[in-house]
C-alpha atoms as a PDB file:
ATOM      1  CA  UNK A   1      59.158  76.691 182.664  1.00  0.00           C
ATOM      2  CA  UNK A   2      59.023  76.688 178.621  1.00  0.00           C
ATOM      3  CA  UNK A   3      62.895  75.188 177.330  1.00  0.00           C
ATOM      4  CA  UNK A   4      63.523  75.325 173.489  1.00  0.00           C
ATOM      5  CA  UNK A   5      66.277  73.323 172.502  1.00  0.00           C
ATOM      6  CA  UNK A   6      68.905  73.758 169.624  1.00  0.00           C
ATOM      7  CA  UNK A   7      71.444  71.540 168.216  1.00  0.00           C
ATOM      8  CA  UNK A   8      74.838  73.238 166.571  1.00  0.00           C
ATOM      9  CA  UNK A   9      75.518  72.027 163.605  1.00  0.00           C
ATOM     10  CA  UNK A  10      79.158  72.228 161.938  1.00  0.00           C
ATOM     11  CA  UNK A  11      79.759  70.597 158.176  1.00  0.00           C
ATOM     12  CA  UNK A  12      77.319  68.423 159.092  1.00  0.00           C
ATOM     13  CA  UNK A  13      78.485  67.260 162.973  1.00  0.00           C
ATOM     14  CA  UNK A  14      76.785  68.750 165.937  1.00  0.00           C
ATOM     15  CA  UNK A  15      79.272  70.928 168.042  1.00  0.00           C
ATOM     16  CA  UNK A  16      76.763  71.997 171.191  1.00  0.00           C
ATOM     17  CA  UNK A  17      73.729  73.032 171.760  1.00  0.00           C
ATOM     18  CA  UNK A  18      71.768  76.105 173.102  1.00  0.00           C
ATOM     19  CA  UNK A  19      68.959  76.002 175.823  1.00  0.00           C
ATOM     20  CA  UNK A  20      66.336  78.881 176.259  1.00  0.00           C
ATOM     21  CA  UNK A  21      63.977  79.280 179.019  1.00  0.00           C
ATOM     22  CA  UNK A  22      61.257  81.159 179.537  1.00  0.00           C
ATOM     23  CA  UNK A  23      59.621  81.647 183.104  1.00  0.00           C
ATOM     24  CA  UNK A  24      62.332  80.603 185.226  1.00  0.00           C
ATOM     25  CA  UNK A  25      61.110  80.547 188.751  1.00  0.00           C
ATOM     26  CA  UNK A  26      64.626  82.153 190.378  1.00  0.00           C
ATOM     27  CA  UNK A  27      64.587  85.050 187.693  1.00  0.00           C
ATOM     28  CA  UNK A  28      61.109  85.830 186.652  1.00  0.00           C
ATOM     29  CA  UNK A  29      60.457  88.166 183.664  1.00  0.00           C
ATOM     30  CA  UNK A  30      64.053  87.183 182.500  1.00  0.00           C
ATOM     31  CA  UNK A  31      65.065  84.638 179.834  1.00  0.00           C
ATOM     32  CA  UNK A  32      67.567  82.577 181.067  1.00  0.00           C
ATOM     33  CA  UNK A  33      70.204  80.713 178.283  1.00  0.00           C
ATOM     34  CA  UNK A  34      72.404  78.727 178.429  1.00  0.00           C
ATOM     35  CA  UNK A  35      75.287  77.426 175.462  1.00  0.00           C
ATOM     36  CA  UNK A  36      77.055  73.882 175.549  1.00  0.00           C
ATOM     37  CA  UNK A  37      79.904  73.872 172.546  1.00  0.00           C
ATOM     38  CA  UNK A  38      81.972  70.850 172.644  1.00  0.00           C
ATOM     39  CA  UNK A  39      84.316  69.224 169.784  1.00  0.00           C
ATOM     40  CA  UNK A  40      84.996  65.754 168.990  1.00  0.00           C
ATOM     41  CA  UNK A  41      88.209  63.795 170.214  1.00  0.00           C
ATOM     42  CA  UNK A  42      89.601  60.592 168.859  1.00  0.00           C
ATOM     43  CA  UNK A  43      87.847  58.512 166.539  1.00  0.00           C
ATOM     44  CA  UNK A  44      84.864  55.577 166.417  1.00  0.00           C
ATOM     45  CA  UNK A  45      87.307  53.423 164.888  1.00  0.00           C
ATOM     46  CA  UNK A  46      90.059  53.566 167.333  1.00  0.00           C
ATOM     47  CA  UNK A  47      87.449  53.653 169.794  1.00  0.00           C
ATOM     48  CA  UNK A  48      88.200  56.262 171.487  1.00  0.00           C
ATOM     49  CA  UNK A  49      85.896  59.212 170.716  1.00  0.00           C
ATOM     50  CA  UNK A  50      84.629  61.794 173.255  1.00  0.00           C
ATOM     51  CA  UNK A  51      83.167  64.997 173.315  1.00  0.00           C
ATOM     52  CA  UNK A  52      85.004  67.497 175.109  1.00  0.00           C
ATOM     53  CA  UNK A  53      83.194  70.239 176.737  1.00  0.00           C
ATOM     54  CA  UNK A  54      84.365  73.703 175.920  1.00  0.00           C
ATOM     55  CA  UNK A  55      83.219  76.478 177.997  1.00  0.00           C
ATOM     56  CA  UNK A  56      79.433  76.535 179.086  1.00  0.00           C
ATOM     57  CA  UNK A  57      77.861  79.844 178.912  1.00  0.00           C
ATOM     58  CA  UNK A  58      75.041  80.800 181.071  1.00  0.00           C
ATOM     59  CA  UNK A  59      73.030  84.760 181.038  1.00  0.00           C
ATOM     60  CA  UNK A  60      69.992  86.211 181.567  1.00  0.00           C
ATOM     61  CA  UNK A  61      68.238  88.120 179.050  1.00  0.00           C
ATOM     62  CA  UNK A  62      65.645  90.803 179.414  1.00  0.00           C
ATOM     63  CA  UNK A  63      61.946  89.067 177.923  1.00  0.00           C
ATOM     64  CA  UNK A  64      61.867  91.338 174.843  1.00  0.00           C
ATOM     65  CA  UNK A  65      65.215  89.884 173.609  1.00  0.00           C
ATOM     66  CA  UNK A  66      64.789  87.241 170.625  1.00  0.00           C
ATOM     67  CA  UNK A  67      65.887  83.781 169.873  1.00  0.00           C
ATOM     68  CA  UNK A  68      68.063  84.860 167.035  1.00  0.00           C
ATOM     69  CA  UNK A  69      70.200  87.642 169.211  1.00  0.00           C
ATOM     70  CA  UNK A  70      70.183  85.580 171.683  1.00  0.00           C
ATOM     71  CA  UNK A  71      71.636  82.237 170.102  1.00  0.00           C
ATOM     72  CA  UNK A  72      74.089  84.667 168.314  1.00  0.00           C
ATOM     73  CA  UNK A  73      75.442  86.522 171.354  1.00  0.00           C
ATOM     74  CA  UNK A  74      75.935  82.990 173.133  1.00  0.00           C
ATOM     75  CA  UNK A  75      77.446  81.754 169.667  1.00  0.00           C
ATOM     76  CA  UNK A  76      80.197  84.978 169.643  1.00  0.00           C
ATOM     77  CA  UNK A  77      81.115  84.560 173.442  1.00  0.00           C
ATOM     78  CA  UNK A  78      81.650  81.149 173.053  1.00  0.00           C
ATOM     79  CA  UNK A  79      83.679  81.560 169.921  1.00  0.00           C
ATOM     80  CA  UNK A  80      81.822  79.558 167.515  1.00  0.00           C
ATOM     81  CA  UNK A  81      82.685  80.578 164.236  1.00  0.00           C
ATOM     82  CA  UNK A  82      80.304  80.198 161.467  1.00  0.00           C
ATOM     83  CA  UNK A  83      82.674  81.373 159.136  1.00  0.00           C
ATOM     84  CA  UNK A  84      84.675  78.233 159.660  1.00  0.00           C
ATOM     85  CA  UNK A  85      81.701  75.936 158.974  1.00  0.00           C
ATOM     86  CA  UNK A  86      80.903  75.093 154.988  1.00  0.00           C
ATOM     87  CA  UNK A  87      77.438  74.194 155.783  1.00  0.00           C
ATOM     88  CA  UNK A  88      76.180  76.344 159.637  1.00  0.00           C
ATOM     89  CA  UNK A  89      72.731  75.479 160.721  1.00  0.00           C
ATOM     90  CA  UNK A  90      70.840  75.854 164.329  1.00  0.00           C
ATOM     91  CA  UNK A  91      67.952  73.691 164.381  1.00  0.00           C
ATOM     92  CA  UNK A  92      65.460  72.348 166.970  1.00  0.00           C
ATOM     93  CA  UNK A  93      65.442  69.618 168.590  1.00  0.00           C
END
């Protein structure tokens, strides 16, 4: 099974990350994905920063779907907003 990664990025903090598989062996000829958005809680000073998970978002895509729709479909129902974000990236990992 072939996984490519992404990391969320959010004026310059990560905020979740995406998962894409290829080949899964329960839905064959599918893509499965999967999204992970959390936000930060607390602070490294006060020492008590976590990352609180939002809601994880799991589908299945049909093959000829790309990356792109798919990371933005995932994105939209997990109501990540790049519009909030001064500098929005996705990038590998």
């Amino acid at each position: 099974m072939t996984t490519r990664k992404f990391k969320i990025i959010c004026n310059g903090l990560s905020i979740g990350f995406i998962f894409i598989s290829d080949n899964n062996p329960q839905f064959p000829n599918c893509i499965v994905a999967t999204i992970w958005p959390f936000e930060r809680q607390g602070n490294w000073t006060t020492g008590d920063l976590e990352l609180v998970v939002q809601r994880t978002i799991t589908d299945i895509y049909n093959t000829g779907t790309t990356d792109e729709l798919i990371k933005n479909d995932l994105m939209e129902r997990a109501n990540i907003s790049i519009d909030s974000c001064h500098n929005f990236e996705i990038m590998s990992y």
